[in-house]
PDB file of N, CA and C in Angstrom:
ATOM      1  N   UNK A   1      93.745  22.886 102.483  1.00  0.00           N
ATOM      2  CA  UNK A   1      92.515  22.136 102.600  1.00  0.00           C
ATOM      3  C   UNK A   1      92.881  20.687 102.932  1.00  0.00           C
ATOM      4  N   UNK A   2      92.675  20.424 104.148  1.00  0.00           N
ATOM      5  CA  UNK A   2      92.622  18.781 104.251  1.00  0.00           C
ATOM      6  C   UNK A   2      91.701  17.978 103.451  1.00  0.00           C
ATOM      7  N   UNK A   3      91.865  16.559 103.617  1.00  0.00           N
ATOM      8  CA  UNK A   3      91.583  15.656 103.179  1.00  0.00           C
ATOM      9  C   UNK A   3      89.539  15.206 103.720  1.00  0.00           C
ATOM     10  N   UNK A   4      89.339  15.854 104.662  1.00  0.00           N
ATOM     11  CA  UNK A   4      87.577  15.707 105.419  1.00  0.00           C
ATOM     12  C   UNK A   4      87.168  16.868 104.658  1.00  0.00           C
ATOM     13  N   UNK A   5      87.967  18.062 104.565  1.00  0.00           N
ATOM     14  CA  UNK A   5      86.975  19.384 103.873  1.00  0.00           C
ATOM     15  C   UNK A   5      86.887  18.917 102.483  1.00  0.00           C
ATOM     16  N   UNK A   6      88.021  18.515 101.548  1.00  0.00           N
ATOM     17  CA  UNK A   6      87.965  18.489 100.547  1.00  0.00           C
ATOM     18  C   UNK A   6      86.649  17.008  99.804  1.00  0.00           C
ATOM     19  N   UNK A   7      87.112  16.043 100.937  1.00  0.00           N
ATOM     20  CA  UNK A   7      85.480  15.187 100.701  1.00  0.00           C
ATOM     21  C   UNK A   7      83.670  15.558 101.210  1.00  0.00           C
ATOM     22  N   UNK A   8      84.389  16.354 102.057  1.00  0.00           N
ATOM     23  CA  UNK A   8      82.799  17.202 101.811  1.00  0.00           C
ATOM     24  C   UNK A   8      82.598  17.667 101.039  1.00  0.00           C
ATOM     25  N   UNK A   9      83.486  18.479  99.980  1.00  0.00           N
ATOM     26  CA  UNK A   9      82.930  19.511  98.896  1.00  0.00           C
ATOM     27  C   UNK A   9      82.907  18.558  97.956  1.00  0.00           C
ATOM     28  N   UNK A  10      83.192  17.704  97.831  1.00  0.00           N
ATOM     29  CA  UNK A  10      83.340  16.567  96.607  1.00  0.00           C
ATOM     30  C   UNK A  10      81.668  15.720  97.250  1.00  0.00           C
ATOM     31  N   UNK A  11      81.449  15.554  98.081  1.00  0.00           N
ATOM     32  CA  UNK A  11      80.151  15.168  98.356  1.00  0.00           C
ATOM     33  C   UNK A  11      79.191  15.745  98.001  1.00  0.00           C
ATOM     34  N   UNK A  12      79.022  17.028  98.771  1.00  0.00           N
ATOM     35  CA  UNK A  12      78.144  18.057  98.167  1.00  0.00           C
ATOM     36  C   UNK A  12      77.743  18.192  97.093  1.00  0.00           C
ATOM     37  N   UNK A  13      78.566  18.426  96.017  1.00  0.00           N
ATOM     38  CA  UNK A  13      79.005  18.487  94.451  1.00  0.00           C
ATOM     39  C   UNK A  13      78.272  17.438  93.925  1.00  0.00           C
ATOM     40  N   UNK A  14      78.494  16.139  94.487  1.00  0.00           N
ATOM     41  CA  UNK A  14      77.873  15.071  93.869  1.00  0.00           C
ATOM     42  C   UNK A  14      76.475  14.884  94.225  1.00  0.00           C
ATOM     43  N   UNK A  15      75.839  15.383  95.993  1.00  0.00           N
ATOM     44  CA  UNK A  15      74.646  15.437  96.039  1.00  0.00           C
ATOM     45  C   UNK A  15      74.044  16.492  94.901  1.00  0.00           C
ATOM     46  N   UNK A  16      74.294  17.649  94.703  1.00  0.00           N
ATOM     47  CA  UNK A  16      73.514  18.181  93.962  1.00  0.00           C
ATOM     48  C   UNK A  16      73.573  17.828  92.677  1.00  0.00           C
ATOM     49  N   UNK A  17      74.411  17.457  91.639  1.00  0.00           N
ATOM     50  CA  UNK A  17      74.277  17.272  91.006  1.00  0.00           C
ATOM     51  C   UNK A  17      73.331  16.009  90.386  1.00  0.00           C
ATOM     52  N   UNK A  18      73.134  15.081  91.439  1.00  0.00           N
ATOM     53  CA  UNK A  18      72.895  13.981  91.512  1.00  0.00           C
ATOM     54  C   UNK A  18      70.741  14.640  91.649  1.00  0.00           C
ATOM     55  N   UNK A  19      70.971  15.541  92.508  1.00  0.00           N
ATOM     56  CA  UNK A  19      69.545  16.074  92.711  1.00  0.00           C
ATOM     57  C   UNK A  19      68.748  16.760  91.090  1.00  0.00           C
ATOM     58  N   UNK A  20      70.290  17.713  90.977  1.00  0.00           N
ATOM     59  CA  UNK A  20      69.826  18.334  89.491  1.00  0.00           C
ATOM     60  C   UNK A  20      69.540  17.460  88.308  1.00  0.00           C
ATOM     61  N   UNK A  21      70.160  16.961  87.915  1.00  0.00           N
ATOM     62  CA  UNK A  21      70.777  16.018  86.849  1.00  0.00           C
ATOM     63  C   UNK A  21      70.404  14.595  86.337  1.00  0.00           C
ATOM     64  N   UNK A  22      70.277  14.165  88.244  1.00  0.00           N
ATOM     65  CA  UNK A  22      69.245  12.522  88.020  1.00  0.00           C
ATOM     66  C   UNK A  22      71.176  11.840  87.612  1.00  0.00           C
ATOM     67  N   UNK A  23      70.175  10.173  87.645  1.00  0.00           N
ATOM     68  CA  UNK A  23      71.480  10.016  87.750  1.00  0.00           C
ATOM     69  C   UNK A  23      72.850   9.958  86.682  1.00  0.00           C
ATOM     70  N   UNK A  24      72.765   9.789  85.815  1.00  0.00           N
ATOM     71  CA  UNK A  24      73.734  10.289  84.789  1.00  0.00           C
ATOM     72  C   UNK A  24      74.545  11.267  84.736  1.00  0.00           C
ATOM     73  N   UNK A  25      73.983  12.513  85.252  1.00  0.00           N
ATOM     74  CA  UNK A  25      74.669  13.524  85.181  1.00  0.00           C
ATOM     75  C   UNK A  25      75.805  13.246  86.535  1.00  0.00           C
ATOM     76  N   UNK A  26      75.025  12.724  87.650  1.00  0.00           N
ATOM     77  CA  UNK A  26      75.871  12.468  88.484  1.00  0.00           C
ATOM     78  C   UNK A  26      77.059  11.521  88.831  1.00  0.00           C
ATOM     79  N   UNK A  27      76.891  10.319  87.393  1.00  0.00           N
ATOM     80  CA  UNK A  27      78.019   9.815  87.625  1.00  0.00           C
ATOM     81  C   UNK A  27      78.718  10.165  86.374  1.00  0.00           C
ATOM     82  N   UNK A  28      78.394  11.408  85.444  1.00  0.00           N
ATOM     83  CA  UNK A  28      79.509  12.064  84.659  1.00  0.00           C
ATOM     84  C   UNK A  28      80.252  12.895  85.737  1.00  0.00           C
ATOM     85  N   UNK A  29      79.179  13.547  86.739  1.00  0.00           N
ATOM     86  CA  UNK A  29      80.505  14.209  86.942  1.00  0.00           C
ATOM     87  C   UNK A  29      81.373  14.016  88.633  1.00  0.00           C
ATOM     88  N   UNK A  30      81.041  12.500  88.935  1.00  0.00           N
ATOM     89  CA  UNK A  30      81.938  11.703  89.707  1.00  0.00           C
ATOM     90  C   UNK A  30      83.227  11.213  88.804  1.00  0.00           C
ATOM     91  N   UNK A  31      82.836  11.076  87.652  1.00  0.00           N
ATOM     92  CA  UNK A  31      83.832  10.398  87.026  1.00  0.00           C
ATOM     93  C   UNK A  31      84.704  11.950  86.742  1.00  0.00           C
ATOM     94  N   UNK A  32      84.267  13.035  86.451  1.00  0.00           N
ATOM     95  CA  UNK A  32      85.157  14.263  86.153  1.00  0.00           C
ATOM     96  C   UNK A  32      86.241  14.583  87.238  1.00  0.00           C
ATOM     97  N   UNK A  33      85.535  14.824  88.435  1.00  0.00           N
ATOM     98  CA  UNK A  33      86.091  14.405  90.003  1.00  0.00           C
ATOM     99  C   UNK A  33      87.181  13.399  89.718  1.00  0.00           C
ATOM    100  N   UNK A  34      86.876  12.514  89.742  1.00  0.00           N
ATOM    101  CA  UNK A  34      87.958  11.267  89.962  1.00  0.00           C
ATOM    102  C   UNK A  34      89.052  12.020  89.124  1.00  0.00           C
ATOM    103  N   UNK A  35      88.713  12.314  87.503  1.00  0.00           N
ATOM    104  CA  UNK A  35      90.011  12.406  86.577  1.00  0.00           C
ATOM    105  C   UNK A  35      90.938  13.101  87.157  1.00  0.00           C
ATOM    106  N   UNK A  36      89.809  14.519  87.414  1.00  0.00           N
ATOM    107  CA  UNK A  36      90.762  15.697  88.179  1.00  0.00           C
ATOM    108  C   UNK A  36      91.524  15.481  89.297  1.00  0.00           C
ATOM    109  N   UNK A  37      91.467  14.271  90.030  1.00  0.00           N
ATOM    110  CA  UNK A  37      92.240  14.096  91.302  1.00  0.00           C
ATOM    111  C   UNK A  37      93.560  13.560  90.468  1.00  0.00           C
ATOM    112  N   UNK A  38      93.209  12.407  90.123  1.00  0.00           N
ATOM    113  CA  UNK A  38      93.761  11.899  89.267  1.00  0.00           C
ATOM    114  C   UNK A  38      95.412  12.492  88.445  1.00  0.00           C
ATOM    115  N   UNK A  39      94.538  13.805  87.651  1.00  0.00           N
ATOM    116  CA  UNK A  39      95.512  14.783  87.034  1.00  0.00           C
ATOM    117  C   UNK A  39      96.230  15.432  88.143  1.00  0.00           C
ATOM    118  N   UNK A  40      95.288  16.171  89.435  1.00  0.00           N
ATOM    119  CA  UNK A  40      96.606  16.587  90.184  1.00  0.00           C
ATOM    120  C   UNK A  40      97.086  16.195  90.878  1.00  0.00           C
ATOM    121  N   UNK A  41      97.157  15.004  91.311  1.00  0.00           N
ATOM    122  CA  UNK A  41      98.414  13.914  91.729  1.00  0.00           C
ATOM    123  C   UNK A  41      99.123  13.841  90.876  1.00  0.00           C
ATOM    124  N   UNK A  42      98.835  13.906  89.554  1.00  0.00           N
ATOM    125  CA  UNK A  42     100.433  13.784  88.599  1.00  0.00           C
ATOM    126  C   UNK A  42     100.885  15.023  88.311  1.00  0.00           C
ATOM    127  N   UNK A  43     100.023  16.213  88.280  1.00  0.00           N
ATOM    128  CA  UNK A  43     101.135  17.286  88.684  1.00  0.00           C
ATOM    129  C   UNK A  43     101.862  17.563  90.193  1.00  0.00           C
ATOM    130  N   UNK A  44     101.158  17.190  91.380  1.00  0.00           N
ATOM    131  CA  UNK A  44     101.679  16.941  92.019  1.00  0.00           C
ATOM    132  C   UNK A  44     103.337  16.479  92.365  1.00  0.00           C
ATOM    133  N   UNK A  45     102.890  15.435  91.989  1.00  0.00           N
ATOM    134  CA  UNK A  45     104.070  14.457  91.656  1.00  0.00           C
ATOM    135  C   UNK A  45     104.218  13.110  92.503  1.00  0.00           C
ATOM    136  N   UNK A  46     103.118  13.129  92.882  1.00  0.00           N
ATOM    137  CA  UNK A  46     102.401  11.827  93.699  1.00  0.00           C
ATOM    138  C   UNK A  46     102.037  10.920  93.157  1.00  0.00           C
ATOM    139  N   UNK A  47     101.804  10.945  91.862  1.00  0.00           N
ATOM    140  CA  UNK A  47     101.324   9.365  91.250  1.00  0.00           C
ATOM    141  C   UNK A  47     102.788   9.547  90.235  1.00  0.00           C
ATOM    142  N   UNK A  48     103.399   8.464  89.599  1.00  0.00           N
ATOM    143  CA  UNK A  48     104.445   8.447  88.884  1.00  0.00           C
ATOM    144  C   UNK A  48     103.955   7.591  87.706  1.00  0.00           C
ATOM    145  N   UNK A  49     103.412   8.710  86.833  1.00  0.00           N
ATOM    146  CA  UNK A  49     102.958   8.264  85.498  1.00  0.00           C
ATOM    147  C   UNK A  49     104.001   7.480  84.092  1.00  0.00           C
ATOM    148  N   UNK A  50     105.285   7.501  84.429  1.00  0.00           N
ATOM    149  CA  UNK A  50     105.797   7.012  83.509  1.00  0.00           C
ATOM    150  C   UNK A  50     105.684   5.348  84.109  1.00  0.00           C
ATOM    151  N   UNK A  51     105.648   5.411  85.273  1.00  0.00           N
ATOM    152  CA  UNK A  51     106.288   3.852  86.213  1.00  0.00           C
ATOM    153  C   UNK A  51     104.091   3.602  86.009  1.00  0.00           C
ATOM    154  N   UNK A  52     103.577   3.859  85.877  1.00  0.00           N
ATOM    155  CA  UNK A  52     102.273   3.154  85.793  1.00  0.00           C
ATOM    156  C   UNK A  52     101.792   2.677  84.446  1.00  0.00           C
ATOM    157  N   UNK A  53     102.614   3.664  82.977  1.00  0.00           N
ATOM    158  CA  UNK A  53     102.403   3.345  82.065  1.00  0.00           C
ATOM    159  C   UNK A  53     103.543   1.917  81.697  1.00  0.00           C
ATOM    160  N   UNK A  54     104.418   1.770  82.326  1.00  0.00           N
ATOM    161  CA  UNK A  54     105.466   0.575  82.002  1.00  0.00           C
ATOM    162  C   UNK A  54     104.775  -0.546  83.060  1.00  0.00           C
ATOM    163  N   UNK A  55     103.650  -0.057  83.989  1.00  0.00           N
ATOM    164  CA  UNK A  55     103.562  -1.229  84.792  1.00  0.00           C
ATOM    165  C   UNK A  55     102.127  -1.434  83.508  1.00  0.00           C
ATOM    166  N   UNK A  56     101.027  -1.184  83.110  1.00  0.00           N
ATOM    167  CA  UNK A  56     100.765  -1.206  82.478  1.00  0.00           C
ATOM    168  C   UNK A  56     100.990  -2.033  81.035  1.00  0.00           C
ATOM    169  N   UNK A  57     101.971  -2.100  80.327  1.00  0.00           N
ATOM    170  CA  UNK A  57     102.582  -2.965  79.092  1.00  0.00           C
ATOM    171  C   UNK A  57     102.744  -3.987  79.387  1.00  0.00           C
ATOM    172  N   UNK A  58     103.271  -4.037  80.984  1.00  0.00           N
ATOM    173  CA  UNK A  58     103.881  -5.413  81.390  1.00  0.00           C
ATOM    174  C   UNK A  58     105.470  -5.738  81.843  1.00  0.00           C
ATOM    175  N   UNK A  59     105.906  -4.046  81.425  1.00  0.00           N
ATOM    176  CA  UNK A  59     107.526  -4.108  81.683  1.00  0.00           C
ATOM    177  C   UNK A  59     107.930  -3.903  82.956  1.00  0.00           C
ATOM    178  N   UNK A  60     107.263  -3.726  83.853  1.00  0.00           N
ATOM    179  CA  UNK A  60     107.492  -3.724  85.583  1.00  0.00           C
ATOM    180  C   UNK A  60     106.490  -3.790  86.347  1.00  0.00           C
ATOM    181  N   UNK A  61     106.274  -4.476  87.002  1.00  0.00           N
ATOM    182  CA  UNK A  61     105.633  -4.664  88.257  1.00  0.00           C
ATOM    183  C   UNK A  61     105.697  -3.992  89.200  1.00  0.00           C
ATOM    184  N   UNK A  62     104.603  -3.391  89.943  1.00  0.00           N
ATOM    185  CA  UNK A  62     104.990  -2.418  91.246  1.00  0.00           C
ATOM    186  C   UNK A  62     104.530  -2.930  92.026  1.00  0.00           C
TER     187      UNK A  62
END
């Protein structure tokens, strides 16, 4: 799945929910979206969660 299909279905998702839900529901579950990308970039291995939690404290800069 590229990167245009996968923001259509992430659009979609958010129109309806946004239709069902009103808006609250729709920015709970933009924000669920986000986490989940979020999480699989770090299983991935695309985001480097130890180097964001030390940039984070203050012990490195990226």
């Amino acid at each position: 799945m590229n990167a245009a299909v996968a923001g259509m279905a992430a659009g979609a998702t958010l129109a309806i929910c946004a239709l069902v839900f009103g808006f609250w529901g729709f920015l709970l579950v933009a924000l669920f979206i986000a986490i989940g990308a979020v999480i699989g970039r770090i299983v991935e291995g695309q985001i480097d969660l130890q180097g964001v939690m030390e940039a984070l404290r203050g012990k490195r800069s990226v």
